[in-house]
Protein backbone atom coordinates (compact mmCIF):
# COMPACT_ATOMS: atom_id res chain seq x y z
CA UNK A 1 -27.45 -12.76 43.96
CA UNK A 2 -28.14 -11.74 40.47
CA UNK A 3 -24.13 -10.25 40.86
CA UNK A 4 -22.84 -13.54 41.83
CA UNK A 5 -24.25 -15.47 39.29
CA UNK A 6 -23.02 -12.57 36.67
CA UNK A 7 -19.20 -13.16 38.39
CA UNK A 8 -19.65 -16.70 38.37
CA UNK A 9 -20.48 -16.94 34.55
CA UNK A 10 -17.57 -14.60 33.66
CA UNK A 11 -14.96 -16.81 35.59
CA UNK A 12 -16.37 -19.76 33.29
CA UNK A 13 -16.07 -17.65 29.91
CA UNK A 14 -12.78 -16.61 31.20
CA UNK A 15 -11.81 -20.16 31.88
CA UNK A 16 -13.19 -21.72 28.77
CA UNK A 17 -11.89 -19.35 26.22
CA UNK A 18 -8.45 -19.47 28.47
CA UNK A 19 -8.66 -23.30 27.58
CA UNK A 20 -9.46 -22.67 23.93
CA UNK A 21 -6.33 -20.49 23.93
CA UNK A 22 -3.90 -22.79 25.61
CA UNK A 23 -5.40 -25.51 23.11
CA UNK A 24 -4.73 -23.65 20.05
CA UNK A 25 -1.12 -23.17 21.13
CA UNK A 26 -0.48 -25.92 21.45
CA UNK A 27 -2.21 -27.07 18.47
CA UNK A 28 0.17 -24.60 16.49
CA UNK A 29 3.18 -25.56 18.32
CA UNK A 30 2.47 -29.35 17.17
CA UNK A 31 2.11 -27.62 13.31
CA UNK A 32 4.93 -25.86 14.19
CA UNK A 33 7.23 -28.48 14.72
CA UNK A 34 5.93 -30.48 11.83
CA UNK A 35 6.12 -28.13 9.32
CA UNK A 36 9.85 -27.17 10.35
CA UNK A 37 10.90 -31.23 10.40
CA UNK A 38 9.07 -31.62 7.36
CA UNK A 39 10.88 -28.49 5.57
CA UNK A 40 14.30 -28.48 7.13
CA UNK A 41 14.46 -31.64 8.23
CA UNK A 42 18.27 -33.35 6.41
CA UNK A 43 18.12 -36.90 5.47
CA UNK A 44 20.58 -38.68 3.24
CA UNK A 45 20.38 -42.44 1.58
CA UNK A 46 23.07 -44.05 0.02
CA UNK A 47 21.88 -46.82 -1.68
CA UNK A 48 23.25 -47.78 -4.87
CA UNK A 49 25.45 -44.16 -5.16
CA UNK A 50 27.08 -43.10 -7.65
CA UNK A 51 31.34 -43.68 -7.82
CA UNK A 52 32.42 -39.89 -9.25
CA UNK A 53 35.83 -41.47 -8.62
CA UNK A 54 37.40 -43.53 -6.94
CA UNK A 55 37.07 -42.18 -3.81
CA UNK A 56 34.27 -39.54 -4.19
CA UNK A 57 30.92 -40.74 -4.11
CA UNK A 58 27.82 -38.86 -4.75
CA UNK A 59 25.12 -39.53 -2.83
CA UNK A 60 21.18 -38.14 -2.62
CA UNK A 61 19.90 -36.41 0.36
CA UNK A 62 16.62 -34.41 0.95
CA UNK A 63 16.06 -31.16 2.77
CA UNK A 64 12.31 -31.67 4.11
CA UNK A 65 10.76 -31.79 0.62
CA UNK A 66 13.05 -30.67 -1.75
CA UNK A 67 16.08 -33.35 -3.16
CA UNK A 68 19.41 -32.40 -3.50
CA UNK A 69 22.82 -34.33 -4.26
CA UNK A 70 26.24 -34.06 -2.46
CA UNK A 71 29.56 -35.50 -3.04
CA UNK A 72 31.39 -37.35 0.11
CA UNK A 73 34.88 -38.22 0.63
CA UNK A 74 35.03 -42.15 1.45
CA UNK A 75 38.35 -41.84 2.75
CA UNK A 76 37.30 -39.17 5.53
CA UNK A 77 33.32 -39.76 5.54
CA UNK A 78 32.99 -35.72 4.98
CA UNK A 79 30.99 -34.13 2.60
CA UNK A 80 32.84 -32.09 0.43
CA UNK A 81 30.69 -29.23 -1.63
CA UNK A 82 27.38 -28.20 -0.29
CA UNK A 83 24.12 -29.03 -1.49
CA UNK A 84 23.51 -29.53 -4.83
CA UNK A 85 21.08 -29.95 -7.86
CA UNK A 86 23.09 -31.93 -10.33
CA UNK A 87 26.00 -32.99 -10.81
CA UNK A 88 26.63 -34.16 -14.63
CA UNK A 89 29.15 -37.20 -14.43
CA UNK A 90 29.24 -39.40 -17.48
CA UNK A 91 32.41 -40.95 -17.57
CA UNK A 92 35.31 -40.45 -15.05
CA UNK A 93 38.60 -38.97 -16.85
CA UNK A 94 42.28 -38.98 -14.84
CA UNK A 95 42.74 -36.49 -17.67
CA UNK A 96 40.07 -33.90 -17.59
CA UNK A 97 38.80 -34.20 -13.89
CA UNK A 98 36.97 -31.25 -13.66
CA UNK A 99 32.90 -31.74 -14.15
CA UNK A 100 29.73 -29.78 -14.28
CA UNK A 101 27.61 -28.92 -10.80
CA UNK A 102 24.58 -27.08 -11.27
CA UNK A 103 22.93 -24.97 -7.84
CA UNK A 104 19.55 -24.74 -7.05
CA UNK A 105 19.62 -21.58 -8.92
CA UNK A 106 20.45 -23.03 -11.79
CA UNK A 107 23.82 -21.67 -12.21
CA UNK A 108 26.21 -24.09 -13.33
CA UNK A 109 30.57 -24.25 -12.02
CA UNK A 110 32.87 -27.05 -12.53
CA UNK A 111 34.41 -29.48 -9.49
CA UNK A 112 36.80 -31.45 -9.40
CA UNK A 113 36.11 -35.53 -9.43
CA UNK A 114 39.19 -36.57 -7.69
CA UNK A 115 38.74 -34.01 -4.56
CA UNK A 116 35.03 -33.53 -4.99
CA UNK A 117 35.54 -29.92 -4.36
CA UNK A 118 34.43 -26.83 -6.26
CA UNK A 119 37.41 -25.31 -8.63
CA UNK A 120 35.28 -22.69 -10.47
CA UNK A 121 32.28 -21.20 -9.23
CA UNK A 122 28.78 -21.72 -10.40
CA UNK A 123 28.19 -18.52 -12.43
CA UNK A 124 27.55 -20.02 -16.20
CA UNK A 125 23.97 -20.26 -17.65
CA UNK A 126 24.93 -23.44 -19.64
CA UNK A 127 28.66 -25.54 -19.46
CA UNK A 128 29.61 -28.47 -20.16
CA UNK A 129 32.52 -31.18 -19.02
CA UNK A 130 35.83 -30.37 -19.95
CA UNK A 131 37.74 -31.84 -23.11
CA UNK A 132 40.92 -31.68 -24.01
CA UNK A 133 41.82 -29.42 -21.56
CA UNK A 134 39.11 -27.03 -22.66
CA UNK A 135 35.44 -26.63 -21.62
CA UNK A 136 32.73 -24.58 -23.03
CA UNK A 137 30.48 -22.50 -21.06
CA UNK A 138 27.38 -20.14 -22.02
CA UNK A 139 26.62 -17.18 -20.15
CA UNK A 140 23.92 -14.24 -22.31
CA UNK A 141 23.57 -16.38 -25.35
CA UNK A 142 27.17 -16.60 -25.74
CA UNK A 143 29.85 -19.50 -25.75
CA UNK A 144 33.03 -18.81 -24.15
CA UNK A 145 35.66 -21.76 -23.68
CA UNK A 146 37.79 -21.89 -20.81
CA UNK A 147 41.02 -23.61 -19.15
CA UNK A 148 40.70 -25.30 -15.56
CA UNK A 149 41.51 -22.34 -14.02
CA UNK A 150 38.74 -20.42 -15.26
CA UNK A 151 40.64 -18.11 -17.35
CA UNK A 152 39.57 -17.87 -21.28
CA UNK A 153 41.05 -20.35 -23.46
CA UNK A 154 41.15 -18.26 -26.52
CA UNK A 155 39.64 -14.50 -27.22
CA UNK A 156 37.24 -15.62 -29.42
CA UNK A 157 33.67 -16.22 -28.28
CA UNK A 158 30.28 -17.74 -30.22
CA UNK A 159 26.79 -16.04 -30.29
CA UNK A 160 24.76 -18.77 -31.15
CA UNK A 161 21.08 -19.18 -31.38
CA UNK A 162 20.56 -21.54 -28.37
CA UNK A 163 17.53 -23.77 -28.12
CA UNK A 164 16.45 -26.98 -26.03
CA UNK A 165 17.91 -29.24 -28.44
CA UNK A 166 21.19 -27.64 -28.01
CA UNK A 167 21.26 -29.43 -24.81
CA UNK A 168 21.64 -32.58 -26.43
CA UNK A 169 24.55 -30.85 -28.26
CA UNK A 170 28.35 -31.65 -26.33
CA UNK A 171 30.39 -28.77 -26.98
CA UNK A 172 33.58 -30.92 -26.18
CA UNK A 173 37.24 -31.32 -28.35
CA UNK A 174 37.89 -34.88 -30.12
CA UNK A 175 41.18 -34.74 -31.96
CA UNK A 176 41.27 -30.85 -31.25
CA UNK A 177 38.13 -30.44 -33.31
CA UNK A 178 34.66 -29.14 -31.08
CA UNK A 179 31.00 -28.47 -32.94
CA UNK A 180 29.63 -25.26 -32.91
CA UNK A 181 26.37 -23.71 -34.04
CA UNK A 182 25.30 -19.85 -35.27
CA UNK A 183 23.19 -17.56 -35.09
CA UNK A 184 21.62 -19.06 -37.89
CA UNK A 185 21.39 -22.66 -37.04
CA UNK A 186 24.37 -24.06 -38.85
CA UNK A 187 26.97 -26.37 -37.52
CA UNK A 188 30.65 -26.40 -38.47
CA UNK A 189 33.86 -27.49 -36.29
CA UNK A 190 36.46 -25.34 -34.59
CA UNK A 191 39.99 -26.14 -33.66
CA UNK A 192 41.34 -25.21 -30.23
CA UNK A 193 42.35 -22.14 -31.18
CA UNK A 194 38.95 -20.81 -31.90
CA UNK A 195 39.08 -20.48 -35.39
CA UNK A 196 36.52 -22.70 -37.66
CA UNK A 197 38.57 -25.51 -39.05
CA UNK A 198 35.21 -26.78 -40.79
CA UNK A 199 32.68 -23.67 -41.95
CA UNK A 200 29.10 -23.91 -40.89
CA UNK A 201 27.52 -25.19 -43.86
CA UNK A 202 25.77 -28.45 -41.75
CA UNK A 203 22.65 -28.16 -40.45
CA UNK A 204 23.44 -31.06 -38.57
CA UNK A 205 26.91 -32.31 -37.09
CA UNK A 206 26.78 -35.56 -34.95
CA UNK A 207 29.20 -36.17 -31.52
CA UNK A 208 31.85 -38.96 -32.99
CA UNK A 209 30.43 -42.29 -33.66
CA UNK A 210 33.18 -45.20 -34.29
CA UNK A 211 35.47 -42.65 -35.22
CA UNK A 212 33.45 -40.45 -37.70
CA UNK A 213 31.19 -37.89 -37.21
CA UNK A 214 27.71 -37.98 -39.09
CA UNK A 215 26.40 -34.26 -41.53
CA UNK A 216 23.65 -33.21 -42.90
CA UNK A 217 22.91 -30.67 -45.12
CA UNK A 218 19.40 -30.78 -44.79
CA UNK A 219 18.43 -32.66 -46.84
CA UNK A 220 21.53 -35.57 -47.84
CA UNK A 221 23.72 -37.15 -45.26
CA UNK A 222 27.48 -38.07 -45.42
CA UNK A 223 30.72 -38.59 -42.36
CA UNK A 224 33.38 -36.73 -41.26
CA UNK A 225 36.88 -38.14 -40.16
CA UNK A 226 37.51 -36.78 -36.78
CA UNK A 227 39.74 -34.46 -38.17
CA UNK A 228 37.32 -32.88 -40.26
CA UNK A 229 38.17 -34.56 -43.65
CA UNK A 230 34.84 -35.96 -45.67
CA UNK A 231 34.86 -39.40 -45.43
CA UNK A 232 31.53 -40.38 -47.54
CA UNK A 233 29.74 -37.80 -49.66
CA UNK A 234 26.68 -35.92 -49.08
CA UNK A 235 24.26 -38.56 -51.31
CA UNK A 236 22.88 -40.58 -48.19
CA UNK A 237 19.18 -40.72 -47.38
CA UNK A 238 20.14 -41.34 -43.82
CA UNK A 239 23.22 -42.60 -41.64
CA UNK A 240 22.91 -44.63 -38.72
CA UNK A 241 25.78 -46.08 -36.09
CA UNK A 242 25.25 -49.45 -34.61
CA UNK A 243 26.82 -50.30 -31.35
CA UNK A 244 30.58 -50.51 -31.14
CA UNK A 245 31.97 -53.16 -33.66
CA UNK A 246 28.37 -53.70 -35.50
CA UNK A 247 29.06 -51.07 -38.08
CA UNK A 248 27.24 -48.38 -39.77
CA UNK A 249 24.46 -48.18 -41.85
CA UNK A 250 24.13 -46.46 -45.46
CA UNK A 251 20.53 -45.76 -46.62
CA UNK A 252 20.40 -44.59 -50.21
CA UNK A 253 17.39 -44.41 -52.84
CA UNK A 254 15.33 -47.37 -50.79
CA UNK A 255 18.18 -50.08 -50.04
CA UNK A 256 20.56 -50.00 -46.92
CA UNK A 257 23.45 -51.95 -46.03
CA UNK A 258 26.23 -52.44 -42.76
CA UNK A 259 29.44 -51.30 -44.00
CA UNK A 260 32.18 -51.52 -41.14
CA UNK A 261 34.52 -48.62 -40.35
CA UNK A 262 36.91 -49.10 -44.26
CA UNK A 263 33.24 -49.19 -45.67
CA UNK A 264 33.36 -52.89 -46.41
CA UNK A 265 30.16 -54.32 -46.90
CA UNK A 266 29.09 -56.44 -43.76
CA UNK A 267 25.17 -56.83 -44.54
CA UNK A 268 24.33 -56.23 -48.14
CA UNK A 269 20.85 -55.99 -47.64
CA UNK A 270 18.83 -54.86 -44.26
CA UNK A 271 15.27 -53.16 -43.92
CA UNK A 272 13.41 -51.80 -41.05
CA UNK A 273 9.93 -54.07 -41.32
CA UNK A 274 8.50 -56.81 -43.32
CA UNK A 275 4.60 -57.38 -44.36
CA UNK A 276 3.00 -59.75 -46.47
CA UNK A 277 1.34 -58.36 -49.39
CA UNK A 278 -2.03 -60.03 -49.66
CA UNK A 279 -5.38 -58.81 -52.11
CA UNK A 280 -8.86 -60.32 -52.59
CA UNK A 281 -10.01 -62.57 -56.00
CA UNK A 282 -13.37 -63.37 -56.14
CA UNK A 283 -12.74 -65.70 -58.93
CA UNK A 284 -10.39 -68.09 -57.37
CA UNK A 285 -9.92 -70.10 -54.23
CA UNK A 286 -7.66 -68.84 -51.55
CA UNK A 287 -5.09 -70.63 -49.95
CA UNK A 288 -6.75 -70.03 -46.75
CA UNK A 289 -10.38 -71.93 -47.59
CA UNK A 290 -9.49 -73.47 -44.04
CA UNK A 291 -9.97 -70.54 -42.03
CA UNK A 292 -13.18 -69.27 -44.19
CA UNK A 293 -11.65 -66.54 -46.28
CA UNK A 294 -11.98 -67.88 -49.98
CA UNK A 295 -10.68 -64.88 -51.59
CA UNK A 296 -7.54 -63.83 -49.33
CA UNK A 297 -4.70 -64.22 -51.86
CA UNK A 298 -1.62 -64.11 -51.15
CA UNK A 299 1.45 -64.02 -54.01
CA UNK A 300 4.47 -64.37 -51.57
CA UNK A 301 5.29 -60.82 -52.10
CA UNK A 302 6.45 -58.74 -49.45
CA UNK A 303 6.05 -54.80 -48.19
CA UNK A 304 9.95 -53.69 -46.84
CA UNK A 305 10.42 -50.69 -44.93
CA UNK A 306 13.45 -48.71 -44.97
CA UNK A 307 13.42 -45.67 -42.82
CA UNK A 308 10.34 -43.78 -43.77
CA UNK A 309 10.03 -45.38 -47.28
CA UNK A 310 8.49 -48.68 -48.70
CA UNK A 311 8.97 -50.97 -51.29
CA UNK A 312 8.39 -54.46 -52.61
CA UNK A 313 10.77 -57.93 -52.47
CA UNK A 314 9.75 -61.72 -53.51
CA UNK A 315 10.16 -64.73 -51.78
CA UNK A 316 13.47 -65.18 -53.04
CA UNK A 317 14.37 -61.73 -50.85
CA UNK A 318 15.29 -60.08 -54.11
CA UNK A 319 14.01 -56.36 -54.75
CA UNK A 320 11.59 -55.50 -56.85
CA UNK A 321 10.59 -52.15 -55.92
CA UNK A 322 12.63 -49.99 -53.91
CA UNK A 323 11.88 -48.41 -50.72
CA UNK A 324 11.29 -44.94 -51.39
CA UNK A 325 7.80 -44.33 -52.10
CA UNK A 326 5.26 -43.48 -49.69
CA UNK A 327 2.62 -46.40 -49.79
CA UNK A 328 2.63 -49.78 -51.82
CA UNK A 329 -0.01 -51.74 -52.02
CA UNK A 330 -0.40 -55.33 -54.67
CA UNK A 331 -2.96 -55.52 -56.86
CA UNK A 332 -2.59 -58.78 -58.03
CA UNK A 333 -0.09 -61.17 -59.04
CA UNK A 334 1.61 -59.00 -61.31
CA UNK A 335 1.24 -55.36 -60.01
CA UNK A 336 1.58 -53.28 -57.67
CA UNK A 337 -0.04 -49.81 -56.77
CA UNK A 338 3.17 -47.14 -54.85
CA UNK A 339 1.93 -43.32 -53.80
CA UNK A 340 4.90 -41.40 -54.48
CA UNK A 341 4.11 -38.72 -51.54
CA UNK A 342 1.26 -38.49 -49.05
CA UNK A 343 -1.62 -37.58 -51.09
CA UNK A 344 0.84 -37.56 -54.16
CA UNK A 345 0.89 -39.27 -57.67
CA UNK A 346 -0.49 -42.92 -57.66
CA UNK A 347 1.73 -44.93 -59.92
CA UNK A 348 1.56 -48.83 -60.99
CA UNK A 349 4.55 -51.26 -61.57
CA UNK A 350 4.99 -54.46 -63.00
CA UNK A 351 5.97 -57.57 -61.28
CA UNK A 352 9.78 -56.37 -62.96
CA UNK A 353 10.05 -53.25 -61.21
CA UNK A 354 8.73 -51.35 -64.34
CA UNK A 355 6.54 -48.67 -63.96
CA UNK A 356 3.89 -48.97 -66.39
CA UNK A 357 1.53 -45.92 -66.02
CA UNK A 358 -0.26 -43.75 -63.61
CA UNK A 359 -2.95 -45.30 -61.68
CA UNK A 360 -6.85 -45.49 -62.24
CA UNK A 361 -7.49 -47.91 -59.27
């Protein structure tokens, strides 16, 4: 009996952990399956894409988690490269049709926009669009330019000291002219030949801006003609392009005007902010007695900012003080307190613009 009952409780703890078993299967066959859907799973949406040309769209896609892009022939419906991590369109050009692709290893080739398929293989660190007929690439450090067949454009090739902001930089030709940095971290222009048409003397050289291109030395600011000639001198506190057709702006020792592209003056006079200068009397009524603050004075004097500076105007808009000092601040009705610098000199100026001594306050 005492046999039996052993049998009997060994067909149930077979049973049972046979269930378990079949249960846990299944329970990784359901995972299984999810995981695979959920990792390999293709799924494409085309909502609002992206015209590369006229007939080659590219459109977004995932593959389970992880996004990817793809270019598709409208005319045929077929995809025509495989999947993708970027593809860097800006503007589509009849005349320089090939444009950057980057893998998902971060390699980077060149397509072309009109037959969305690859020309050049991804095998460049860094590249950019072609220009020109020309298009630089970076592979070890080093830029290399090339023709649309992938062959070099010219012998000679750029070590440069590479850095993220130089991915803000396009190495592309405008009227045969492309920037280029050194080792060192100056900027100059090359001609399509390679050779430096402009030495690297800038520490700064702009991409063209209503047909100039804005330098720096470091510390002054001037323009470039596209083809390299100097335009303004290096004397500017700053340069700025407005949008097409609203001109340029000229900052220089606290004033800045809108000169259009001959330099004519379109707005003599522009600033970045305007604050009323205000200070407390105790020994006569304020304009304000209304709102309880007998003492609040204000002269109808006003702080203007230009750039990083500041400076003083009257009512009449006309400038007293220039903006180039650090703070200004009124004292009363006929002077002001300026700090030069951060923590700098503290000087005091009439209600002329004269400086009249170094301050006590």
């Amino acid at each position: 009996m005492k046999c039996e009952n052993m049998k009997t409780w060994k067909k149930i703890l077979i049973a049972s952990l046979a269930v378990i078993a079949v249960a846990a299967l299944a329970f990784a066959c359901i995972a299984a399956s999810d995981w695979y859907e959920r990792t390999h799973r293709i799924s494409y949406w085309e909502v609002h894409p992206r015209h590369v040309s006229p007939n080659i769209l590219m459109v977004h896609g995932s593959h389970g988690h992880k996004g990817f892009v793809q270019l598709k022939d409208i005319r045929t419906g077929q995809y025509t490269t495989p999947e993708l991590d970027h593809v860097f369109v800006n503007e589509y050009d009849q005349e320089d049709s090939l444009v950057v692709f980057r893998t998902n290893d971060r390699l980077r080739g060149y397509l072309n926009a009109n037959t969305g398929k690859i020309t050049i293989h991804a095998r460049f660190d860094r590249a950019w669009n072609f220009s020109e007929g020309i298009a630089a690439v970076l592979t070890d450090g080093v830029v290399s330019f090339i023709k649309p067949d992938g062959t070099p454009a010219f012998e000679q090739t750029f070590p440069i000291y590479y850095d993220d902001y130089s991915d803000g930089i396009a190495f592309q030709f405008h009227n045969g002219l492309c920037v280029m940095r050194t080792m060192e971290g100056k900027w100059g222009l090359i001609n399509k030949q390679g050779e430096w048409a402009i030495q690297p003397i800038y520490s700064t050289i702009s991409a063209p801006h209503q047909g100039f291109r804005i330098v720096c030395d470091g510390s002054k600011y001037g323009l470039l003609t596209l083809d390299g000639q100097l335009a303004l001198p290096m004397e500017y506190d700053n340069i700025r392009p407005y949008a097409t057709g609203r001109g340029i702006r000229l900052d220089k020792d606290g004033y800045a005007k809108v000169v259009d592209s001959n330099f004519n003056t379109i707005v003599p006079f522009v600033h970045d902010g305007l604050h009323v200068l205000s200070y407390v009397d105790y020994s006569r009524p304020s304009t304000y007695e209304e709102q309880g603050s007998a003492n609040y004075i204000e002269p109808k004097y006003w702080r203007y900012d230009v750039g990083q500076g500041s400076g003083v105007v009257d009512a009449e808009g006309h400038v007293i003080i220039p903006a180039k000092y650090f703070m200004v601040r009124i004292v009363n009705d006929q002077l002001f307190e300026v700090e030069v610098t951060l923590g700098g000199d503290r000087l005091l100026f009439n209600n002329k613009g004269q400086c009249v001594g170094i301050s006590q306050i």
